[in-house]
Every structure is written in structure tokens, then in C-alpha cells.
Protein backbone atom coordinates (compact mmCIF):
# COMPACT_ATOMS: atom_id res chain seq x y z
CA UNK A 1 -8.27 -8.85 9.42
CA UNK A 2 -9.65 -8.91 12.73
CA UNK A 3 -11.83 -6.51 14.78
CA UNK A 4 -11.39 -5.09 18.53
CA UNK A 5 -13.12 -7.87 20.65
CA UNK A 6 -12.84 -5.95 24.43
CA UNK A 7 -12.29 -2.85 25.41
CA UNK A 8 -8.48 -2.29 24.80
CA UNK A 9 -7.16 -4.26 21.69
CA UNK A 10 -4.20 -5.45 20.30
CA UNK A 11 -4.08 -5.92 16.82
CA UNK A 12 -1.92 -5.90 13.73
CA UNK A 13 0.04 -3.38 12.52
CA UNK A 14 -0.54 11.56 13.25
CA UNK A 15 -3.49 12.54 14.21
CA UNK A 16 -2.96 14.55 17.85
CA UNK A 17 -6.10 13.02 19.69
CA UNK A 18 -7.55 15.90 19.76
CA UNK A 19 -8.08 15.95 16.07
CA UNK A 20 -10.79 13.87 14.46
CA UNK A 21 -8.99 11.34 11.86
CA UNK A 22 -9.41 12.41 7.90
CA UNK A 23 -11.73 11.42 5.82
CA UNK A 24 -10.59 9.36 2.77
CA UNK A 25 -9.34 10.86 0.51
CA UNK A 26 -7.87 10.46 -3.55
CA UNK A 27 -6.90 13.86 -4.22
CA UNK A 28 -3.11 14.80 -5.93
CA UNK A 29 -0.75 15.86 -3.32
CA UNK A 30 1.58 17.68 -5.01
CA UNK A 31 -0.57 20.74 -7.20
CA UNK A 32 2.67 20.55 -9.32
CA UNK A 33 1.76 17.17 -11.33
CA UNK A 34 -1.07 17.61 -12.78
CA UNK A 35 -4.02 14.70 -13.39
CA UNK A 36 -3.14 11.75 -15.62
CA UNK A 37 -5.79 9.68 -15.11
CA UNK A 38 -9.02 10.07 -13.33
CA UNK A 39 -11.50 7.44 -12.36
CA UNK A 40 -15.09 8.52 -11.50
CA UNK A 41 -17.37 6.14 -9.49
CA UNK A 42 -16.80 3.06 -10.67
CA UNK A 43 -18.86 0.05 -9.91
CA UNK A 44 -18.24 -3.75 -11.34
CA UNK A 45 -20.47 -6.16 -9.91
CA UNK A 46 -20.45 -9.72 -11.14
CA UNK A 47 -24.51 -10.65 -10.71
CA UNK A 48 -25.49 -10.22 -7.01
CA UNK A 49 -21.67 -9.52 -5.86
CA UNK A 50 -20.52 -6.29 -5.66
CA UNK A 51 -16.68 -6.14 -6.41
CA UNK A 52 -16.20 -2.45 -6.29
CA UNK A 53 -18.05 0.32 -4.92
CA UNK A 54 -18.05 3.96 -6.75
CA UNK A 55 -14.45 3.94 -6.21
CA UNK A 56 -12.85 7.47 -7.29
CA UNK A 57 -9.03 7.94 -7.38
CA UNK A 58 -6.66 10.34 -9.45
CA UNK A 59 -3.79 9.79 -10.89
CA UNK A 60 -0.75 12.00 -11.14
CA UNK A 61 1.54 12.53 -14.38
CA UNK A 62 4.55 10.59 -13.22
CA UNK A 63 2.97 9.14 -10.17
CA UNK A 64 4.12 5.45 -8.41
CA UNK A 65 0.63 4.96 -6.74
CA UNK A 66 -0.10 1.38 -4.83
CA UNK A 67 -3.36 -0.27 -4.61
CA UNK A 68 -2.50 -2.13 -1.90
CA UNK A 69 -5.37 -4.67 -0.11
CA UNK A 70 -6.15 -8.35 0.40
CA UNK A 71 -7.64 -11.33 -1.51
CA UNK A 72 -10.45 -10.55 -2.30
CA UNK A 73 -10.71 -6.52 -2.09
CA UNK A 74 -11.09 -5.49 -5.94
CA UNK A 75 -7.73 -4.21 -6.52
CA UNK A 76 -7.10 -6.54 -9.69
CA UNK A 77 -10.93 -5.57 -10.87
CA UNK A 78 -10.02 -2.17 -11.01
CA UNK A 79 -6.72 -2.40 -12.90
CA UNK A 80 -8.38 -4.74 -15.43
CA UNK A 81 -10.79 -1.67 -15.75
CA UNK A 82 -8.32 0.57 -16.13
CA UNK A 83 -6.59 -1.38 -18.76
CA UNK A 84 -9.93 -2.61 -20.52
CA UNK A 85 -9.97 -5.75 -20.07
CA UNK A 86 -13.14 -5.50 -17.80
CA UNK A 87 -16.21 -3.24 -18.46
CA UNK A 88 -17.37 -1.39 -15.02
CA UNK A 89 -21.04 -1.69 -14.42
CA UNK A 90 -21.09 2.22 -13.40
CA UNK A 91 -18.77 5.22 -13.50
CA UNK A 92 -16.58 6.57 -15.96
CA UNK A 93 -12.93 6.91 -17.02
CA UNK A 94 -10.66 9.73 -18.18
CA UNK A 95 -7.24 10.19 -19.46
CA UNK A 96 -7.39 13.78 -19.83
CA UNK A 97 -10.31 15.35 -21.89
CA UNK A 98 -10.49 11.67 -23.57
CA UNK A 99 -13.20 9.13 -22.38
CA UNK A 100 -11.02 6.46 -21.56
CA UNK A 101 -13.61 3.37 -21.29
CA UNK A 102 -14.87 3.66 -24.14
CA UNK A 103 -11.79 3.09 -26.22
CA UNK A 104 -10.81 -0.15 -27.07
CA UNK A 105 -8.03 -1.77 -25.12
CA UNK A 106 -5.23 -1.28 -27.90
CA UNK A 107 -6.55 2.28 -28.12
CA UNK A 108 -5.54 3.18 -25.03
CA UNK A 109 -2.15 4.53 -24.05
CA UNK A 110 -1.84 1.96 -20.95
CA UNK A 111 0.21 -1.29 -21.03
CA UNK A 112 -0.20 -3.96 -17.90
CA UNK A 113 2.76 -6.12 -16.76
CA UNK A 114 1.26 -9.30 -15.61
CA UNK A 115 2.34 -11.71 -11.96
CA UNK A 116 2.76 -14.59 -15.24
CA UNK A 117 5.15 -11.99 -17.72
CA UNK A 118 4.15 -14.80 -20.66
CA UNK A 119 6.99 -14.10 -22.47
CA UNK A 120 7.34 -16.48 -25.82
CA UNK A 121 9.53 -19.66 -25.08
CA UNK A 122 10.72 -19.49 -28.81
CA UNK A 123 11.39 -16.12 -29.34
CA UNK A 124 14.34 -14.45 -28.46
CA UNK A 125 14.50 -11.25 -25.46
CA UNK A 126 14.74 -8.75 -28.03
CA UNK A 127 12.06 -10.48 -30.15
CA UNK A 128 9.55 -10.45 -27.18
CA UNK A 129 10.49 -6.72 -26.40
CA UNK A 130 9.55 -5.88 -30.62
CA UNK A 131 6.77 -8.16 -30.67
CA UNK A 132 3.95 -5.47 -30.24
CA UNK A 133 5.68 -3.23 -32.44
CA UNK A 134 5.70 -6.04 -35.28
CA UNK A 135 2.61 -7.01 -34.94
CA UNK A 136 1.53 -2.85 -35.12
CA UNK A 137 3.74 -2.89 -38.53
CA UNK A 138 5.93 -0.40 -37.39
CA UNK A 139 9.75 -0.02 -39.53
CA UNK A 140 12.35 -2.27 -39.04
CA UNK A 141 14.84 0.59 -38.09
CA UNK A 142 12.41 1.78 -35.81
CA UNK A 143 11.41 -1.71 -34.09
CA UNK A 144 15.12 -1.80 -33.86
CA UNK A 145 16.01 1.17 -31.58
CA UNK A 146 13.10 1.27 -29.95
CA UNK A 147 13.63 -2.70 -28.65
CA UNK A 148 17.52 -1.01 -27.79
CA UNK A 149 16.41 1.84 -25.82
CA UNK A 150 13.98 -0.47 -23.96
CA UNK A 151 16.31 -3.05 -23.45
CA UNK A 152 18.92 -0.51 -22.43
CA UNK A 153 16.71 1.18 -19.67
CA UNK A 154 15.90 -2.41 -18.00
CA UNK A 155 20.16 -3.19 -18.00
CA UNK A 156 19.21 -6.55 -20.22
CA UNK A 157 21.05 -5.23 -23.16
CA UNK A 158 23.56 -7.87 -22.97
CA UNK A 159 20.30 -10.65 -22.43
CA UNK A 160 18.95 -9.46 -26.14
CA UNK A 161 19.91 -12.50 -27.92
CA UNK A 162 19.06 -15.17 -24.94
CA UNK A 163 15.91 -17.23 -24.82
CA UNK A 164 13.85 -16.83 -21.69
CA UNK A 165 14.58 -20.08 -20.31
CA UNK A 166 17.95 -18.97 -20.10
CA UNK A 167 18.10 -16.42 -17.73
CA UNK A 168 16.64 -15.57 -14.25
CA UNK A 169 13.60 -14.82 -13.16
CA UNK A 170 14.54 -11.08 -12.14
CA UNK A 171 15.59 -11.07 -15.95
CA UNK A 172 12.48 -11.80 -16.96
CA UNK A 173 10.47 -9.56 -14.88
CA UNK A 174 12.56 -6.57 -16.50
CA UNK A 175 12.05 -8.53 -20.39
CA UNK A 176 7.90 -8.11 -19.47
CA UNK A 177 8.88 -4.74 -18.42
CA UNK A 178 10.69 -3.32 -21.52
CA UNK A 179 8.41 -5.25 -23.47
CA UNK A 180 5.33 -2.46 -21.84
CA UNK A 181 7.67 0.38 -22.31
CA UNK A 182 8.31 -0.54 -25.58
CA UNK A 183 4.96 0.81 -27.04
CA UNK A 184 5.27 4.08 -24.75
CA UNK A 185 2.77 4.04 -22.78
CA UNK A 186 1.63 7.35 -20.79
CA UNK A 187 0.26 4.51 -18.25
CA UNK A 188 1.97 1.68 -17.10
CA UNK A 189 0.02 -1.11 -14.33
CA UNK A 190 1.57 -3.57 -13.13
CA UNK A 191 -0.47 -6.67 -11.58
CA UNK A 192 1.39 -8.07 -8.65
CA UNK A 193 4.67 -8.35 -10.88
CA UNK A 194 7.09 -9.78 -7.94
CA UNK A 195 5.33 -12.20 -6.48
CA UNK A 196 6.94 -15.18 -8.22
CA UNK A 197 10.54 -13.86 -6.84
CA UNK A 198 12.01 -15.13 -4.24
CA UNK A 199 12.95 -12.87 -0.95
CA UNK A 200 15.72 -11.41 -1.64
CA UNK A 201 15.35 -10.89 -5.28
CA UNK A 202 11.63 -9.32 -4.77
CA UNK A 203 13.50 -6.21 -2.26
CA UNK A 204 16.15 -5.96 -4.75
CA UNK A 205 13.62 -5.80 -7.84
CA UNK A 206 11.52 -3.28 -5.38
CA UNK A 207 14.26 -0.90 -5.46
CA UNK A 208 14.98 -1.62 -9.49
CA UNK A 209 11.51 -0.95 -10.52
CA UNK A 210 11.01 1.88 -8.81
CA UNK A 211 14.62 3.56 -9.67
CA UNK A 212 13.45 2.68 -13.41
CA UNK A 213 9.82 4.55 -12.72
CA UNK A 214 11.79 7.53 -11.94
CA UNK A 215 14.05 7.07 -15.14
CA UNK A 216 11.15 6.91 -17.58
CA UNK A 217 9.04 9.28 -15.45
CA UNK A 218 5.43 7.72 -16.75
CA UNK A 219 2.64 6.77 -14.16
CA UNK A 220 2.72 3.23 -12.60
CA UNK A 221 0.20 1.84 -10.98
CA UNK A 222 1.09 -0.87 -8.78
CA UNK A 223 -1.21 -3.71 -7.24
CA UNK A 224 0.19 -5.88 -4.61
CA UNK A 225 -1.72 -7.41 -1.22
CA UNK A 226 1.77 -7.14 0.51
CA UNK A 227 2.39 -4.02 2.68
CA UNK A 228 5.48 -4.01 3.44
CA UNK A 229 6.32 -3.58 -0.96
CA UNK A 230 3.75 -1.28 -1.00
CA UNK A 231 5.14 1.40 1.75
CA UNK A 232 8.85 0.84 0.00
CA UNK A 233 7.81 1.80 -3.52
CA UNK A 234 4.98 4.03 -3.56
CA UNK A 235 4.74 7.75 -3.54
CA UNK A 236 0.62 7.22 -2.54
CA UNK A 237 -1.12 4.22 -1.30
CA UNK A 238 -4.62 3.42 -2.11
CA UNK A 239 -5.63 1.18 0.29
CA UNK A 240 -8.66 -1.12 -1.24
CA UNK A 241 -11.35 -2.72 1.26
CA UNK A 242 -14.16 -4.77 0.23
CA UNK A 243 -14.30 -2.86 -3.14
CA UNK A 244 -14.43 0.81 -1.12
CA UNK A 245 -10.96 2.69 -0.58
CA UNK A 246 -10.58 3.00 2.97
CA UNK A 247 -7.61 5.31 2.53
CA UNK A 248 -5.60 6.74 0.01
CA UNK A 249 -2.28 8.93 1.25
CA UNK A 250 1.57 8.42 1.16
CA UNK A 251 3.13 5.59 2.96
CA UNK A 252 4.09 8.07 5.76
CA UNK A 253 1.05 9.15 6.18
CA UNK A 254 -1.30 5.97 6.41
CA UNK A 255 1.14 4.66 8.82
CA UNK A 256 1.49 7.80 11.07
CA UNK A 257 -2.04 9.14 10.78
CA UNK A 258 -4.17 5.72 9.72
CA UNK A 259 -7.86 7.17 9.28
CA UNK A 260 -10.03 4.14 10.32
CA UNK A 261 -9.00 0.83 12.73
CA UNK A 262 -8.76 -0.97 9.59
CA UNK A 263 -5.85 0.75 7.93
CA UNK A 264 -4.20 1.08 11.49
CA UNK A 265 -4.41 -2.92 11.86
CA UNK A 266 -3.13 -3.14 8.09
CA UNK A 267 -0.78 -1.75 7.73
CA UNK A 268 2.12 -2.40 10.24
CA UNK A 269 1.53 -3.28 13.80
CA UNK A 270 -0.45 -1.10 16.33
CA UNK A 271 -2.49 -1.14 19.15
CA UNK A 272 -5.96 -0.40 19.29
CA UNK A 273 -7.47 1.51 22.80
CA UNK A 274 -11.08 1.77 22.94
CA UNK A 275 -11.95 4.30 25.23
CA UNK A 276 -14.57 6.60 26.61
CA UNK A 277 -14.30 10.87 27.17
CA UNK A 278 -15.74 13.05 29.74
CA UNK A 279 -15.21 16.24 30.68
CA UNK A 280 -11.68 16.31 28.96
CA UNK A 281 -10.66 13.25 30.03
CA UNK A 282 -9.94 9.91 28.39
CA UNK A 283 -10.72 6.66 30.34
CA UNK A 284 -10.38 2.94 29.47
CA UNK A 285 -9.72 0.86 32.16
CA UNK A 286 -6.98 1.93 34.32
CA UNK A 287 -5.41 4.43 31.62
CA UNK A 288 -6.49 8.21 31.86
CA UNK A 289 -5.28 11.07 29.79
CA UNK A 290 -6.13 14.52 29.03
CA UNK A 291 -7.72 15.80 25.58
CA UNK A 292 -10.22 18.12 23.99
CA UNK A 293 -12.23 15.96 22.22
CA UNK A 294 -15.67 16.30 22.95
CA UNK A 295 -17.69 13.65 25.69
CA UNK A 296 -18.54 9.89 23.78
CA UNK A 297 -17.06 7.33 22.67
CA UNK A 298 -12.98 6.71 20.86
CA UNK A 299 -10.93 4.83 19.51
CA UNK A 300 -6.78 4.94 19.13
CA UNK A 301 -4.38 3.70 17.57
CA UNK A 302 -1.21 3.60 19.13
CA UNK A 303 1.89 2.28 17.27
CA UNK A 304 4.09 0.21 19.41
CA UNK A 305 7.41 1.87 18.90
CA UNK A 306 5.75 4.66 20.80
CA UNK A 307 5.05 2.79 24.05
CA UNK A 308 8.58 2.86 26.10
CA UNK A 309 9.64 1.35 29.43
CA UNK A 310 9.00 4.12 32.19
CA UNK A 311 11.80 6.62 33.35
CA UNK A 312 11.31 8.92 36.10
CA UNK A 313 10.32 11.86 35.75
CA UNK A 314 9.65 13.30 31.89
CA UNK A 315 6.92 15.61 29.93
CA UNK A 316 4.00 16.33 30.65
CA UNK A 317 1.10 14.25 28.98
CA UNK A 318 2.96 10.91 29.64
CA UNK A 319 0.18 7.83 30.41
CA UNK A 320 1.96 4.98 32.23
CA UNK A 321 1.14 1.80 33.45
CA UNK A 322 2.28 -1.78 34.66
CA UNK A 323 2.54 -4.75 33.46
CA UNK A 324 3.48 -8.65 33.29
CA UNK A 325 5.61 -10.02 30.22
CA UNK A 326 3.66 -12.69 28.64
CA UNK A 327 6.00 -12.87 24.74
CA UNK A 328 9.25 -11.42 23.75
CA UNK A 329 9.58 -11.62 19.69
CA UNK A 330 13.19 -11.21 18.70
CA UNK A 331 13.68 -9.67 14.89
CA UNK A 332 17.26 -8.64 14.66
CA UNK A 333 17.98 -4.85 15.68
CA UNK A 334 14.11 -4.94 17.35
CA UNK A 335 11.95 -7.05 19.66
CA UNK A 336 8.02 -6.82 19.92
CA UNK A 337 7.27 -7.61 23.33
CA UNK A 338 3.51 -8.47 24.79
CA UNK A 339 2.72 -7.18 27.84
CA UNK A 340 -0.46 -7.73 29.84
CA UNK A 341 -1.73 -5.00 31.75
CA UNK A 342 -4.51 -4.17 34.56
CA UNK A 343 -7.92 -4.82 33.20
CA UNK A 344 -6.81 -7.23 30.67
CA UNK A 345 -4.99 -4.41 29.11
CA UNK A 346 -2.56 -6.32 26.22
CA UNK A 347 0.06 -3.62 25.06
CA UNK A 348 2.78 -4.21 22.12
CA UNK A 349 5.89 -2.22 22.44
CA UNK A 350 8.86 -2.67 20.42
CA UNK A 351 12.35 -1.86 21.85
CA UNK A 352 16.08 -1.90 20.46
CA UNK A 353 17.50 -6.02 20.80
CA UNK A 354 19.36 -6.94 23.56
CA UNK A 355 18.21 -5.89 26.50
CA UNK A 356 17.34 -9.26 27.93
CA UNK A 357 14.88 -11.27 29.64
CA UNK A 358 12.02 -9.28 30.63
CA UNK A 359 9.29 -10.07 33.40
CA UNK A 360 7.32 -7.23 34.93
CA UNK A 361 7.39 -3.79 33.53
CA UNK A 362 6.61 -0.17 34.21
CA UNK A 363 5.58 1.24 30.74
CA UNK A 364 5.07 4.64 29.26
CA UNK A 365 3.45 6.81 26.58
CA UNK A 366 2.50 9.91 25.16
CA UNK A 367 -0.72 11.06 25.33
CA UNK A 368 -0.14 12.74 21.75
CA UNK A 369 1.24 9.41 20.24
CA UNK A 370 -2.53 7.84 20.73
CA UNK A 371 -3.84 8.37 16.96
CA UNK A 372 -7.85 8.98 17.00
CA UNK A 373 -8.73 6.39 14.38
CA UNK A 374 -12.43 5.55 13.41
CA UNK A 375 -14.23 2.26 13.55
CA UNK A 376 -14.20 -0.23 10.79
CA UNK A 377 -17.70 -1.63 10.44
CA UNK A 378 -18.17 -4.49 8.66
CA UNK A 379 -18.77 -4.69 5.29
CA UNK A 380 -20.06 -7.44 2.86
């Protein structure tokens, strides 16, 4: 992602501004679910690269938790950890009072659904579903109802007897997913599982998998670089940078209250106002508001839904400003229109469709709407 490059910044896409942005943080929301799995500064470097950085995150019972962040970020390290199928170089693993990394992958109660589901060409869908459980020896009765319940809790019941060349590739992401909750996990990960779908079947499947979370009411843990997925499903979002979380909070949250420039850019669309405060007063080029933050240096983010085309009059603690049109984006009920400003100002602001052609513009926003954010330095 890109950086601010002058002093007022566009970029991709609440914190009051008078309130310094949190800190990171991986703690449980809700005090009623209590931890499920906890991971303690964990390190995996592969020789002089560094992959992941004392990363610690917990886990609720019954959680739908995202690690969400691009190629590249450690996200896929860190579930292989979790599922033991890498070693971390540092930092420790628990699943309750048990020492999770040093069991044995098969020891642990954690199953991972793959982005390939490698289901067996020449086995039927209940067959793949029982596999593990054949393999483990278990009774035929009981590979037999357990395969049933899984298959019934995916809807592929009436699939059971099909090959998996012979139905669709929704079908098979929910045979790879009965096959995992076959062996009841009290864990279930899930690498980047709808990537292969196409569009429409991936937000359909979105809604599916997450209804189904719900159903069976065990942890997932869901890795995906696409943000959009990630704020749909999720109850938290760990957001994964260079192998250090930069964030970890519901999907409301991060997007509303963003703690650094980096999550701000990531997720969604915002823009960013680098500015400068003295004696109560913000000032970036020609924009000026009031605030209590102490005298130095800040940064904002400010989403573009909350910049407005001016009215007269209104509140108290509105910032406006004028501009020249330089892009209208159409997309369906919305637009995203660019507007250059005084100072080489660039502001976003996204409007209801349909109200035509636009060339200059008197703009508007609230003072509270500009999110103190901190800066995102780089990292290697």
C-alpha cells in the first residue's frame, strides 16, 4: 500500500480528534466467551527473513476471527503454526492449560480447510467426509452417522454418493468442510477457502460459511488478503502487516476508528490529512478546525462518505472548502468523486448516484468525523 507523499493525502480505503487512536490490541471483547486459544509471541523466521514478529492474539470459544493482510504479511505462517505444520522460531501456544506446540499435528484438536480442498477423485463425497475417521479406525456405525451429521450440516446430504468431479465447486468447498468437522474439532482454520469461486458464488458461500460457524458454534479462524470478505464474515479482524498485527478489533471498529494510516488506507477508502496543531487549532493548508489535542504534529483519517456538498448554514464544527471536479466514479447506488482543492488539497467524497455532472464544488465536513490515526512507518 502506499504512503502520504504531501501534506494532505488521498489514499485507499471513531476516534473524536481529540482522542489519541488505540493502541493494538488482541484482547476478547466479549468477557462472556472465554479463551480458546492463545498465542504468545510468536516468531518464525526463515534464515535472515523475519516472517512474523512476537505476534500475540486470543482466541474466543466460538469466535469467527479474520486474519486479514496482503501477500506477503505472515498470515498463512501463522495458521500453519497454529495447525502444526510449521514450528515457530519463538513463542508459545495454548489451547487451554495444554501446550499446544508441542503436540503433534494429529494431536491437536484443530483441522485446516485448504484454498486446494484435495478431495480424492476416486472416492465418493461421503467417502472423503469418513476418510479421517477410517484411517483413525473408528466403528463402522459410528463413521456412518458421523459422515451423516456432517454431511447434513453442509446441505450435501443428497451429494453423498456423487464423485467430486460431479458437482460444483461451492459443493466442494462444503465436502472439504464437513470433511474438518467430521473429526470435531474445537478449532477449525480455514486457508483462503473461496478464492477459487467465482463472484457471485464466493458472497453467497460468505454468507453459508458463516451461517454454518454459528450452527456448529466452534472457533474459525479465517485467512483471506481480501477485505471486503473479511469485514462480511468476521466477528474480529486481525489485521497482519509485515509479520506485526497492526490492528486487531471488529469490522466496525477498524473501519470507524482505524488505529494507524495503514489500516485506514486498508481497509476501505479514506482520506488521509496531515496536519499541524497550535494553540487548539488544526491547520493544513487552507483547512482549520478546532480541537484539544495538544501543539505538534497529526494525522486523520477521514472516510469519504463523511465529506458532503456544503448547505448553508448547519452545526457547529463544520470545516468547508472548495473545489474543482477532476473524476466522478459511478458504482450503482454510490459515486466516489475526486475533487481537487486549494493547496493541492485532493478530497474523496462519495454521494448517493444520480445527481449528475459535477464541476466545481463547495464541500463540507465535520470536524469530529476527522479520525486521529497514527503514522505507518515502514517496515522491512
Amino acid at each position: 500500500m502506499g504512503h502520504p507523499t504531501g501534506p494532505w493525502t488521498e489514499k485507499r480505503l471513531m476516534v473524536s480528534p481529540t482522542t489519541p487512536a488505540p493502541a493494538v490490541t488482541a484482547s476478547i471483547q466479549s468477557a462472556a466467551k472465554p479463551t480458546l486459544l492463545s498465542i504468545r509471541n510468536v516468531a518464525k523466521t526463515f534464515g535472515r527473513n523475519a516472517v512474523l514478529r512476537n505476534v500475540s492474539l486470543e482466541i474466543a470459544e466460538g469466535e469467527f476471527l479474520t486474519i486479514l493482510g496482503e501477500s506477503g504479511s505472515g498470515k498463512t505462517t501463522l495458521l500453519r503454526i497454529v495447525a502444526g505444520f510449521e514450528t515457530a522460531t519463538s513463542g508459545e501456544l495454548w489451547m487451554g492449560d495444554e501446550r499446544l506446540d508441542r503436540q503433534p499435528p494429529y494431536r491437536r484438536r484443530v483441522n485446516t480447510v485448504f484454498q486446494s480442498y484435495a478431495l480424492f477423485p476416486h472416492l465418493t463425497v461421503e467417502q472423503n467426509v469418513g476418510y479421517g475417521l477410517r484411517v483413525a479406525k473408528r466403528p463402522a456405525a459410528e463413521i456412518a452417522q458421523r459422515v451423516a451429521d456432517a454431511l447434513d450440516k453442509v446441505k450435501m446430504t443428497a451429494h453423498a454418493k456423487a464423485k467430486p468431479s460431479k458437482i460444483s465447486g461451492g459443493q466442494q468447498q462444503r465436502v472439504a468442510l464437513a470433511r474438518a468437522l467430521v473429526n470435531r474439532p474445537r478449532l477449525l482454520l480455514l486457508d483462503e477457502p473461496l478464492s477459487a469461486l467465482d463472484a457471485n458464488l464466493r458472497r453467497q458461500m460468505q454468507v453459508e460459511l458463516k451461517s454454518l460457524q454459528r450452527e456448529v458454534g466452534i472457533a474459525f479462524v479465517f485467512v483471506t488478503h481480501d477485505q471486503e470478505e473479511a469485514m462480511v464474515m468476521s466477528d474480529r479482524i486481525a489485521l497482519l502487516r509485515s509479520g506485526e498485527l497492526e490492528q486487531v478489533a471488529t469490522p466496525r471498529e477498524i473501519y470507524s476508528r482505524p488505529a494507524t494510516a495503514y489500516v485506514a488506507q486498508f481497509i476501505g477508502h479514506t482520506n488521509l490529512l496531515k496536519g499541524d496543531v497550535r494553540g487548539g487549532v488544526v491547520r493544513g493548508g487552507s483547512l482549520s478546525w478546532a480541537t484539544s489535542l495538544p501543539d505538534g504534529p497529526a494525522l486523520f483519517s477521514l472516510r469519504p462518505e463523511h465529506v458532503r456538498l456544503a448547505g448553508t448554514g448547519g452545526p457547529p464544527g463544520l470545516v468547508r472548502t472548495r473545489g474543482r471536479v477532476l473524476h466522478q466514479a459511478f458504482h450503482g447506488a454510490t459515486e466516489l468523486i475526486r475533487v481537487e482543492c486549494a493547496d493541492d488539497l485532493v478530497l474523496v467524497m462519495r454521494t448517493a448516484s444520480g445527481g449528475g455532472a459535477l464541476h466545481e464544488v463547495d464541500l463540507e465536513f465535520s470536524a469530529a468525523d476527522a479520525v486521529l490515526v497514527r503514522e505507518s512507518p515502514e517496515r522491512n
